[in-house]
PDB file of N, CA and C in Angstrom:
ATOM      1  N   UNK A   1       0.842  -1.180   0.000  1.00  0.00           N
ATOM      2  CA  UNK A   1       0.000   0.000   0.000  1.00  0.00           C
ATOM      3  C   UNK A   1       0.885   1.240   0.000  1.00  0.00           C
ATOM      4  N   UNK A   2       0.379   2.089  -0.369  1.00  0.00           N
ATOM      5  CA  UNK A   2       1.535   3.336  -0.813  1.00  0.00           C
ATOM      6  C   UNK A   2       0.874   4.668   0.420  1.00  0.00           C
ATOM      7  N   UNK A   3       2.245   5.266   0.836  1.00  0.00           N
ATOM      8  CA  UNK A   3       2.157   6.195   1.793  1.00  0.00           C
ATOM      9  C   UNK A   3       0.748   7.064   1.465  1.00  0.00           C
ATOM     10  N   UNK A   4       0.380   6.914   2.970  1.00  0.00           N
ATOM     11  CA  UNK A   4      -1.308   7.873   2.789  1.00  0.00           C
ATOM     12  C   UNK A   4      -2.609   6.991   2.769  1.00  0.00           C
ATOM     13  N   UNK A   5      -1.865   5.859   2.465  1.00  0.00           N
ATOM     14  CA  UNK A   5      -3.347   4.823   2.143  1.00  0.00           C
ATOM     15  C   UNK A   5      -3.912   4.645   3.908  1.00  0.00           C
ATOM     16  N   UNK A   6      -5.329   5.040   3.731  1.00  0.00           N
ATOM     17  CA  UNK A   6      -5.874   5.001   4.922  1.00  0.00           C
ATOM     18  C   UNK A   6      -6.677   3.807   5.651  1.00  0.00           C
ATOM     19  N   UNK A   7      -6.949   2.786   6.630  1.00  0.00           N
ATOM     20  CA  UNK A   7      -8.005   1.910   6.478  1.00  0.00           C
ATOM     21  C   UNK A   7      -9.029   2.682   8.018  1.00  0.00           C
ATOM     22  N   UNK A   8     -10.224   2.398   7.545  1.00  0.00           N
ATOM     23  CA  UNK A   8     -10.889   2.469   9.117  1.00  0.00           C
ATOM     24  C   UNK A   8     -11.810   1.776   9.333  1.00  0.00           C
ATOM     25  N   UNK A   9     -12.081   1.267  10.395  1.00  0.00           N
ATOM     26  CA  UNK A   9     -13.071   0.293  11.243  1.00  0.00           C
ATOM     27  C   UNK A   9     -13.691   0.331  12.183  1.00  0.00           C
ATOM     28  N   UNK A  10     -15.129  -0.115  12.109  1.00  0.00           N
ATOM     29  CA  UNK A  10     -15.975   0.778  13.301  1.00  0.00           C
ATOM     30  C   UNK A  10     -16.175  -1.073  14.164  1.00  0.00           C
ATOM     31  N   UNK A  11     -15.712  -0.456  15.581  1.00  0.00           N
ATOM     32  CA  UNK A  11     -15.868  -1.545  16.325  1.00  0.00           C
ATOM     33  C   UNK A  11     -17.063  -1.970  16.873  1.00  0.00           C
ATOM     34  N   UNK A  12     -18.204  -3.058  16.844  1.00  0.00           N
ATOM     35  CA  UNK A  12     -19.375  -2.499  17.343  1.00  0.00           C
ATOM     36  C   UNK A  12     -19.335  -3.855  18.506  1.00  0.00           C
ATOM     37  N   UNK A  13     -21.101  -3.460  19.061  1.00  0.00           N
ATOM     38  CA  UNK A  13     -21.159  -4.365  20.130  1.00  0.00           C
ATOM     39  C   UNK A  13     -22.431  -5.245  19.620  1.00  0.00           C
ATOM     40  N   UNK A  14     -22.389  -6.588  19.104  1.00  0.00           N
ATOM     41  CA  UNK A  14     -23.365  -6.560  18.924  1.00  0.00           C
ATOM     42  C   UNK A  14     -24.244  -7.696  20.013  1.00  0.00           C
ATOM     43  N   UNK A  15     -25.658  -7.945  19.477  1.00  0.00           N
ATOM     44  CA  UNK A  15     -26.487  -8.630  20.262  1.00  0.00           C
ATOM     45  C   UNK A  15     -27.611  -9.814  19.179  1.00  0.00           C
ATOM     46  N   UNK A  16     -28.108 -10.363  20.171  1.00  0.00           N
ATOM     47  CA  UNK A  16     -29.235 -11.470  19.274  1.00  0.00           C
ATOM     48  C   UNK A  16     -30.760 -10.067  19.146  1.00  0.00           C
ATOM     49  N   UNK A  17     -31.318 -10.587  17.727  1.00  0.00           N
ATOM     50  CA  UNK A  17     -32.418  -9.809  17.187  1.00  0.00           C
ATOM     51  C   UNK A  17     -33.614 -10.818  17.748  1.00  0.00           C
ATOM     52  N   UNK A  18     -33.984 -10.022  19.070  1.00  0.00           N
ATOM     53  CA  UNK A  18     -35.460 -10.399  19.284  1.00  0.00           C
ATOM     54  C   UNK A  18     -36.462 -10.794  18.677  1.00  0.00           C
ATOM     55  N   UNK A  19     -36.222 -10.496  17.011  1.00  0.00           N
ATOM     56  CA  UNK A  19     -37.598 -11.063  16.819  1.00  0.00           C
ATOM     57  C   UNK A  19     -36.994 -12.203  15.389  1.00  0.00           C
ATOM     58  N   UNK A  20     -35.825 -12.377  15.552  1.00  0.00           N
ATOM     59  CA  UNK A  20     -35.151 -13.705  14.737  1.00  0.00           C
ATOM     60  C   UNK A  20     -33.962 -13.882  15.434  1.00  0.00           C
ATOM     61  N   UNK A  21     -33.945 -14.466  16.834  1.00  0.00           N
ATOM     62  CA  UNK A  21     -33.151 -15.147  17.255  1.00  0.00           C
ATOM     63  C   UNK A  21     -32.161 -16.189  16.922  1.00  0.00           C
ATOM     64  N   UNK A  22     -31.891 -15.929  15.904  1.00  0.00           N
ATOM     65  CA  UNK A  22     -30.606 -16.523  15.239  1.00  0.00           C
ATOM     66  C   UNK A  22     -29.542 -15.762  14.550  1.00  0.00           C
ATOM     67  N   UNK A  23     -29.980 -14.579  14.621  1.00  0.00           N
ATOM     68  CA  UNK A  23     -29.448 -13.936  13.553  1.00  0.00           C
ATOM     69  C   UNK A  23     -28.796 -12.370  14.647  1.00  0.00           C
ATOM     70  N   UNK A  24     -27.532 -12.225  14.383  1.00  0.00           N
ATOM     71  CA  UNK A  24     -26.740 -11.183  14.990  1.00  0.00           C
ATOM     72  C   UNK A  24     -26.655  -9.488  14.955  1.00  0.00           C
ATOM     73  N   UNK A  25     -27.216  -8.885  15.637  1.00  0.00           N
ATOM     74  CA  UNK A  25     -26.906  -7.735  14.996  1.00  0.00           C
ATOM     75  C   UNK A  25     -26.708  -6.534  15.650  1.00  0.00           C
ATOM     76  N   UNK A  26     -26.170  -5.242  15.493  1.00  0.00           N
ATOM     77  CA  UNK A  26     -25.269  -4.268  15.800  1.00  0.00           C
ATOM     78  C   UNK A  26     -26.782  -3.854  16.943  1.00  0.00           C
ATOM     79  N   UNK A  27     -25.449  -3.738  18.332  1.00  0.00           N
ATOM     80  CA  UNK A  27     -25.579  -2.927  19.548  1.00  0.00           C
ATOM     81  C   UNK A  27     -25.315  -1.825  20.051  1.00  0.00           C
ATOM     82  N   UNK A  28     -24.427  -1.224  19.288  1.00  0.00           N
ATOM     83  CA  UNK A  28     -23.416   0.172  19.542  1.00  0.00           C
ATOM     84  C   UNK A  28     -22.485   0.056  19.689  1.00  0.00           C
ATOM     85  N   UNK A  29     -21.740   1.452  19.216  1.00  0.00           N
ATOM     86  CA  UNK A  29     -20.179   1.675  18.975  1.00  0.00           C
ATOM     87  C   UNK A  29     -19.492   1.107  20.090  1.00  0.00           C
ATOM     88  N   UNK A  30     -18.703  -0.073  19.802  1.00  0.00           N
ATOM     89  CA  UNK A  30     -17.225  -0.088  20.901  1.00  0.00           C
ATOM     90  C   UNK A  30     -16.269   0.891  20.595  1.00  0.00           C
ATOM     91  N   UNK A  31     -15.712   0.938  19.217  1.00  0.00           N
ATOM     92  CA  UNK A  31     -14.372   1.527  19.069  1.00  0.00           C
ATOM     93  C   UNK A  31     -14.393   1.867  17.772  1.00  0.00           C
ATOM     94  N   UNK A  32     -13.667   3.073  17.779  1.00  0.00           N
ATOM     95  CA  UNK A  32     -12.889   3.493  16.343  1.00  0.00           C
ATOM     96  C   UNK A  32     -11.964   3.281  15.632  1.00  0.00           C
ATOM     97  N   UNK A  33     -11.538   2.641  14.954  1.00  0.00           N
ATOM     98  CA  UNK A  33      -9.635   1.670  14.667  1.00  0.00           C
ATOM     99  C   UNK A  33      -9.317   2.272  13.240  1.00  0.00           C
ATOM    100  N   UNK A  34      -8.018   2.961  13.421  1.00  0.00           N
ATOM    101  CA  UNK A  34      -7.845   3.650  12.245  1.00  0.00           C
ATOM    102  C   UNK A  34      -6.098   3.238  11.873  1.00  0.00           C
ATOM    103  N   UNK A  35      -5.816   2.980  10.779  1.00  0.00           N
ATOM    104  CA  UNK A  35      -4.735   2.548  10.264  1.00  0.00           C
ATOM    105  C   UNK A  35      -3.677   3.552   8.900  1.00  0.00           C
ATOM    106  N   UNK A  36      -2.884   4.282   8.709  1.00  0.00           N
ATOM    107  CA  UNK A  36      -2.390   5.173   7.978  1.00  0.00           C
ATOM    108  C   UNK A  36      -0.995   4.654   7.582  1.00  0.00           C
ATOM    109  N   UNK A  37      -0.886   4.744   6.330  1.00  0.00           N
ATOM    110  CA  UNK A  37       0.543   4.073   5.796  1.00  0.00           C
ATOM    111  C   UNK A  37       1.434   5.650   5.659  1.00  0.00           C
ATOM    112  N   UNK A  38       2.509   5.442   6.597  1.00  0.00           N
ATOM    113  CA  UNK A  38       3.738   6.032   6.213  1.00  0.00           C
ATOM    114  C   UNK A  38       4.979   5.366   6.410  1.00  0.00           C
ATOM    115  N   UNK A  39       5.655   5.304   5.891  1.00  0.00           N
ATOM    116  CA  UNK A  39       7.027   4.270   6.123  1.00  0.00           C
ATOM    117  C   UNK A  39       7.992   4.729   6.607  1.00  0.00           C
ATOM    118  N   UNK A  40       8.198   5.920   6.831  1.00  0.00           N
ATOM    119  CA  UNK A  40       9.345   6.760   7.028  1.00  0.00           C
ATOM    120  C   UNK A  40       8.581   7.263   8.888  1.00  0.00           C
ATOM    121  N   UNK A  41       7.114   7.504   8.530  1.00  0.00           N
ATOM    122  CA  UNK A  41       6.543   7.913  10.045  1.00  0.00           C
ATOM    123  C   UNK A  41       6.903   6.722  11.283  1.00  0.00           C
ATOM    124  N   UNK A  42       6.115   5.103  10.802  1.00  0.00           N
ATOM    125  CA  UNK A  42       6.063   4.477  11.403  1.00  0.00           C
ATOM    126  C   UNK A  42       7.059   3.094  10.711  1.00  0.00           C
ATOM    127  N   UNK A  43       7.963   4.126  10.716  1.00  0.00           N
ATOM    128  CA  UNK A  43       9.457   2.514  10.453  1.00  0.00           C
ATOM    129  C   UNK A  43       9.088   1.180  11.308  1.00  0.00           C
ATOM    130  N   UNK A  44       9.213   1.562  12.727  1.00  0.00           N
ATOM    131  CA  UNK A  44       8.803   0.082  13.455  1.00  0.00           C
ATOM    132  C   UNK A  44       8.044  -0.363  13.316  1.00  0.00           C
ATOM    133  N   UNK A  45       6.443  -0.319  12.811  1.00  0.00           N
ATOM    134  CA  UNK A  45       5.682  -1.052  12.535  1.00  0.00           C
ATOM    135  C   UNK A  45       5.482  -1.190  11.042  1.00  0.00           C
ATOM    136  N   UNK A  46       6.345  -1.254  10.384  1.00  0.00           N
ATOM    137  CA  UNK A  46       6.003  -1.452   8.865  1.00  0.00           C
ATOM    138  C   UNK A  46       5.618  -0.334   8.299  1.00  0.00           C
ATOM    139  N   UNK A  47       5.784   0.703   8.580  1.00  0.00           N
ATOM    140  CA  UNK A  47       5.081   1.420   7.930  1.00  0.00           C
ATOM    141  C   UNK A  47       3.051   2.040   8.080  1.00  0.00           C
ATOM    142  N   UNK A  48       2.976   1.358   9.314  1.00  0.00           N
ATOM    143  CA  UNK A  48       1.662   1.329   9.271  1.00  0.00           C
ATOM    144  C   UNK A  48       1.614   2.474  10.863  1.00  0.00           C
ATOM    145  N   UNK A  49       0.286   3.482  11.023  1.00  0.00           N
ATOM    146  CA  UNK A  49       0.633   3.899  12.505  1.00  0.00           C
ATOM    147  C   UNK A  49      -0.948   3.555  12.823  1.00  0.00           C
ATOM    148  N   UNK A  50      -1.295   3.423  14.357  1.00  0.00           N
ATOM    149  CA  UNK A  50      -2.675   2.927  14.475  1.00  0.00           C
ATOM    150  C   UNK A  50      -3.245   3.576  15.701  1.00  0.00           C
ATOM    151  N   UNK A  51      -4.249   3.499  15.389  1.00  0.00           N
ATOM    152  CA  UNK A  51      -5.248   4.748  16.664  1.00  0.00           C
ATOM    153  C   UNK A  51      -6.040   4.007  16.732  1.00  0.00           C
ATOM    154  N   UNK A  52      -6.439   4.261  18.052  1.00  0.00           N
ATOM    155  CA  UNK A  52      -8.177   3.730  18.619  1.00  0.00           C
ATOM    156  C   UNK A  52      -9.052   4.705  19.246  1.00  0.00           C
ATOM    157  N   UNK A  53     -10.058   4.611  19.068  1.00  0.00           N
ATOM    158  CA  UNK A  53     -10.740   6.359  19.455  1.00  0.00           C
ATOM    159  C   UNK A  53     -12.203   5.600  20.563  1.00  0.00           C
ATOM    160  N   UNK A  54     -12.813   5.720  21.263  1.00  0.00           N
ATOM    161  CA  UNK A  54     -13.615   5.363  21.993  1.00  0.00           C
ATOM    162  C   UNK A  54     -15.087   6.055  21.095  1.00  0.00           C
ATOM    163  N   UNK A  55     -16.488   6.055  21.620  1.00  0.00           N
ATOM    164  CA  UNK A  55     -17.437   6.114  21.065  1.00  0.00           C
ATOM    165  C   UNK A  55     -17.713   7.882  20.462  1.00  0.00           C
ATOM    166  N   UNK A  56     -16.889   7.926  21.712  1.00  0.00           N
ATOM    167  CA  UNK A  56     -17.251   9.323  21.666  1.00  0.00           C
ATOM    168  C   UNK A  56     -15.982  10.444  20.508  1.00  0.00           C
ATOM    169  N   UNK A  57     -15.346   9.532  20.475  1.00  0.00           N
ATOM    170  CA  UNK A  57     -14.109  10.327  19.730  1.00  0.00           C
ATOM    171  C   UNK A  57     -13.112  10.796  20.017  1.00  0.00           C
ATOM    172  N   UNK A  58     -12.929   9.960  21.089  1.00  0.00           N
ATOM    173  CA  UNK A  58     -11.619  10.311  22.116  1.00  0.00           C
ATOM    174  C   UNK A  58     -10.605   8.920  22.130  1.00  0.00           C
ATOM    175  N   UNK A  59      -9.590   9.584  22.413  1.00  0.00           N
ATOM    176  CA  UNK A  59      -8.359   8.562  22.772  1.00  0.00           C
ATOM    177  C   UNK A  59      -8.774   7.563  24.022  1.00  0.00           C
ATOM    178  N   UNK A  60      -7.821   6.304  24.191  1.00  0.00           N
ATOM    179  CA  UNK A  60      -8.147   5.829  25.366  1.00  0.00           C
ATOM    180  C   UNK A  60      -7.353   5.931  25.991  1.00  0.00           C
ATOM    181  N   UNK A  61      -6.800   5.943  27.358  1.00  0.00           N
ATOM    182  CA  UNK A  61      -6.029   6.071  28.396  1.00  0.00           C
ATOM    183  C   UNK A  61      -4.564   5.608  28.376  1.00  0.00           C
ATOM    184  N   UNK A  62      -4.612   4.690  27.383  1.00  0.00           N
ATOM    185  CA  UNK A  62      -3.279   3.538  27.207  1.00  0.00           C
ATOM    186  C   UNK A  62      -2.684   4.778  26.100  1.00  0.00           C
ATOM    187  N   UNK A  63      -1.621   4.236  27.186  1.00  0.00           N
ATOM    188  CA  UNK A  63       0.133   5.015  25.852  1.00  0.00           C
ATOM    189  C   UNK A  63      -0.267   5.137  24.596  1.00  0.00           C
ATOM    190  N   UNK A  64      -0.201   5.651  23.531  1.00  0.00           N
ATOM    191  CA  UNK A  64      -0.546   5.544  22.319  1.00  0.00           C
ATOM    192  C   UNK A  64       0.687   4.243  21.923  1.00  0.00           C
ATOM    193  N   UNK A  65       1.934   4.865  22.354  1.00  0.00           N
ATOM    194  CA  UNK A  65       2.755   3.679  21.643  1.00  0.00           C
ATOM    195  C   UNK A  65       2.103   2.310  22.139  1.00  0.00           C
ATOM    196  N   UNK A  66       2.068   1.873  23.299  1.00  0.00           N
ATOM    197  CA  UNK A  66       1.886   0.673  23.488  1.00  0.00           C
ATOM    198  C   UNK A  66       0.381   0.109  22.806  1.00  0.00           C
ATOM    199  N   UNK A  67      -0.595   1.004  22.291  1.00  0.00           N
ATOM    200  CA  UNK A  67      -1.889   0.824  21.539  1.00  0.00           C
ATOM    201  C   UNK A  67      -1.689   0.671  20.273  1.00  0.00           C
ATOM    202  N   UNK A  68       0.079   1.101  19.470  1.00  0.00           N
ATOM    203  CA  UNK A  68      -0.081   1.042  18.736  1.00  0.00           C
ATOM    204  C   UNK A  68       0.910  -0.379  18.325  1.00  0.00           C
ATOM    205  N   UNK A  69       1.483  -0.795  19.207  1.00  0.00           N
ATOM    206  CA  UNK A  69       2.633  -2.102  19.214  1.00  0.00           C
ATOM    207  C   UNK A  69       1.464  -3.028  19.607  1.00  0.00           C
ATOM    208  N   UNK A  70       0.922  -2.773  20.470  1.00  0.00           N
ATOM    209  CA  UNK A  70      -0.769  -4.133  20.061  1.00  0.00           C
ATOM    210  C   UNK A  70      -0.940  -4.495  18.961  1.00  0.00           C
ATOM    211  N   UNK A  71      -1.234  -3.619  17.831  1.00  0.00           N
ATOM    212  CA  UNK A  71      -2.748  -3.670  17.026  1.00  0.00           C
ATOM    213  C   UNK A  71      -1.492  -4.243  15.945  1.00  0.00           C
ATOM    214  N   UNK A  72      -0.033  -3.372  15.752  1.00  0.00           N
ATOM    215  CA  UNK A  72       0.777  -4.276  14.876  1.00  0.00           C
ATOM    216  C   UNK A  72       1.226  -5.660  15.288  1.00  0.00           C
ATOM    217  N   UNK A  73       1.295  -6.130  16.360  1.00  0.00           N
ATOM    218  CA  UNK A  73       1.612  -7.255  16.677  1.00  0.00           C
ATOM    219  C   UNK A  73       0.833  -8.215  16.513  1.00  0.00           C
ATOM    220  N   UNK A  74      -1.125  -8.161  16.188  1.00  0.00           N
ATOM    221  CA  UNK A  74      -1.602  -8.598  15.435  1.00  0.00           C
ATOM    222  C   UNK A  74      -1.711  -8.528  13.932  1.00  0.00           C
ATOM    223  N   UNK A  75      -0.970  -7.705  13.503  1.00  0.00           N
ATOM    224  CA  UNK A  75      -1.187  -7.143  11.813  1.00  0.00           C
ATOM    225  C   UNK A  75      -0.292  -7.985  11.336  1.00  0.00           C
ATOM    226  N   UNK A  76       0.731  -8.336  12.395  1.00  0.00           N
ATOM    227  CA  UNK A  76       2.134  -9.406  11.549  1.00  0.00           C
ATOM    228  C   UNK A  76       1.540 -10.740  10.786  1.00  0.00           C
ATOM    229  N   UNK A  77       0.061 -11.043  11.298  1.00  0.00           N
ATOM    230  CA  UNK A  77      -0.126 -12.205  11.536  1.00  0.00           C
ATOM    231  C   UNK A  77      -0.232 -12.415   9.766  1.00  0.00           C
ATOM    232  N   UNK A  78      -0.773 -11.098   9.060  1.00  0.00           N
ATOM    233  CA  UNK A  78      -0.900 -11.104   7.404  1.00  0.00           C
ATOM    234  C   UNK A  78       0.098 -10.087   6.998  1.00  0.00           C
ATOM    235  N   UNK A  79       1.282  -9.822   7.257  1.00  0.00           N
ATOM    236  CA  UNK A  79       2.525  -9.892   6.609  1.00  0.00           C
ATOM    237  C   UNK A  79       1.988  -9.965   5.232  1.00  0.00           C
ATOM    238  N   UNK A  80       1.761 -10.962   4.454  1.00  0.00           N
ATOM    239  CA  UNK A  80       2.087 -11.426   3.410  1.00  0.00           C
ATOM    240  C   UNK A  80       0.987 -10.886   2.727  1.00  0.00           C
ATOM    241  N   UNK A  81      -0.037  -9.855   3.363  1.00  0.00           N
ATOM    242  CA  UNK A  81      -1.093  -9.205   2.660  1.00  0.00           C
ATOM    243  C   UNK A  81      -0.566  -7.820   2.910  1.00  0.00           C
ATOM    244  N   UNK A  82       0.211  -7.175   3.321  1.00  0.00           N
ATOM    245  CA  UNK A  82       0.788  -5.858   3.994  1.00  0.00           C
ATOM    246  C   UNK A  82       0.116  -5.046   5.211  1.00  0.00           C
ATOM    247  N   UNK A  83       0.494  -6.235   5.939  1.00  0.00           N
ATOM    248  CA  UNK A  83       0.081  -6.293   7.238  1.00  0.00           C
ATOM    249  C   UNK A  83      -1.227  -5.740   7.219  1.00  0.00           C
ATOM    250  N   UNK A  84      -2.553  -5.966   6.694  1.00  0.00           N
ATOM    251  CA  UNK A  84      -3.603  -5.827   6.509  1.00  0.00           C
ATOM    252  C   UNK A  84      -4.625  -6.869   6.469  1.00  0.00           C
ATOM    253  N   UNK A  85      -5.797  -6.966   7.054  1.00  0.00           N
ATOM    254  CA  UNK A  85      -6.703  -7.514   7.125  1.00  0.00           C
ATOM    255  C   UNK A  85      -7.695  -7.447   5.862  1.00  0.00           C
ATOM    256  N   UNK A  86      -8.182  -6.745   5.531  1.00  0.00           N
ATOM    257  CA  UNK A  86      -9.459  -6.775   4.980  1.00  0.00           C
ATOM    258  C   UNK A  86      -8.489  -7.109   3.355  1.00  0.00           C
ATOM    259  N   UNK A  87      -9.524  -7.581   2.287  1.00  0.00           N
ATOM    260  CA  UNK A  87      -8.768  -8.029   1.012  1.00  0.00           C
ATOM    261  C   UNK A  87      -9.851  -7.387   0.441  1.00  0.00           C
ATOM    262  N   UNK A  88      -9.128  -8.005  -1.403  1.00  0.00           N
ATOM    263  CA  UNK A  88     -10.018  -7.277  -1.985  1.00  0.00           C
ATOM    264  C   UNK A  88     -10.687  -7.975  -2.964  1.00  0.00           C
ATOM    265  N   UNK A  89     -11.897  -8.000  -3.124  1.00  0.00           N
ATOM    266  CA  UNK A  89     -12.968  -9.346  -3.829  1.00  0.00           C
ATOM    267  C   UNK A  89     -12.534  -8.800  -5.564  1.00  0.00           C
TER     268      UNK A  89
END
């Protein structure tokens, strides 16, 4: 992905639908998860830097660095997609 490329993800909470109990669906915002490619910004993580924002649009309490050595330490896991989750159909 080339410097600037942005990803974002809305974290939700979800629950069972009362009136089709089988079927899953959105409860409200957990989290905001935002991902920005610079390579030169975020050398240690690949190039990638990562934020989490709460419902309201705020930071959470945790270090930013250590929020952001989390979210890459799961991103390693697709390396081989550039350290990215979502693909493309």
């Amino acid at each position: 992905y080339p410097d600037g490329a942005v990803f974002a993800k809305t974290g939700i909470h979800t629950g069972v639908d009362p009136q089709f109990i089988s079927s899953v669906v959105p409860k409200g915002i957990r989290r905001y998860q935002l991902m920005v490619r610079n390579k030169k910004a975020y050398a240690s993580t690949n190039g990638w830097g990562y934020a989490l924002f709460d419902p309201e649009g705020k930071t959470f309490n945790e270090d930013p660095k250590i929020t952001q050595d989390a979210c890459y330490a799961c991103h390693t896991i697709v390396e081989n997609r550039g350290d990215v989750f979502s693909q493309h159909f």
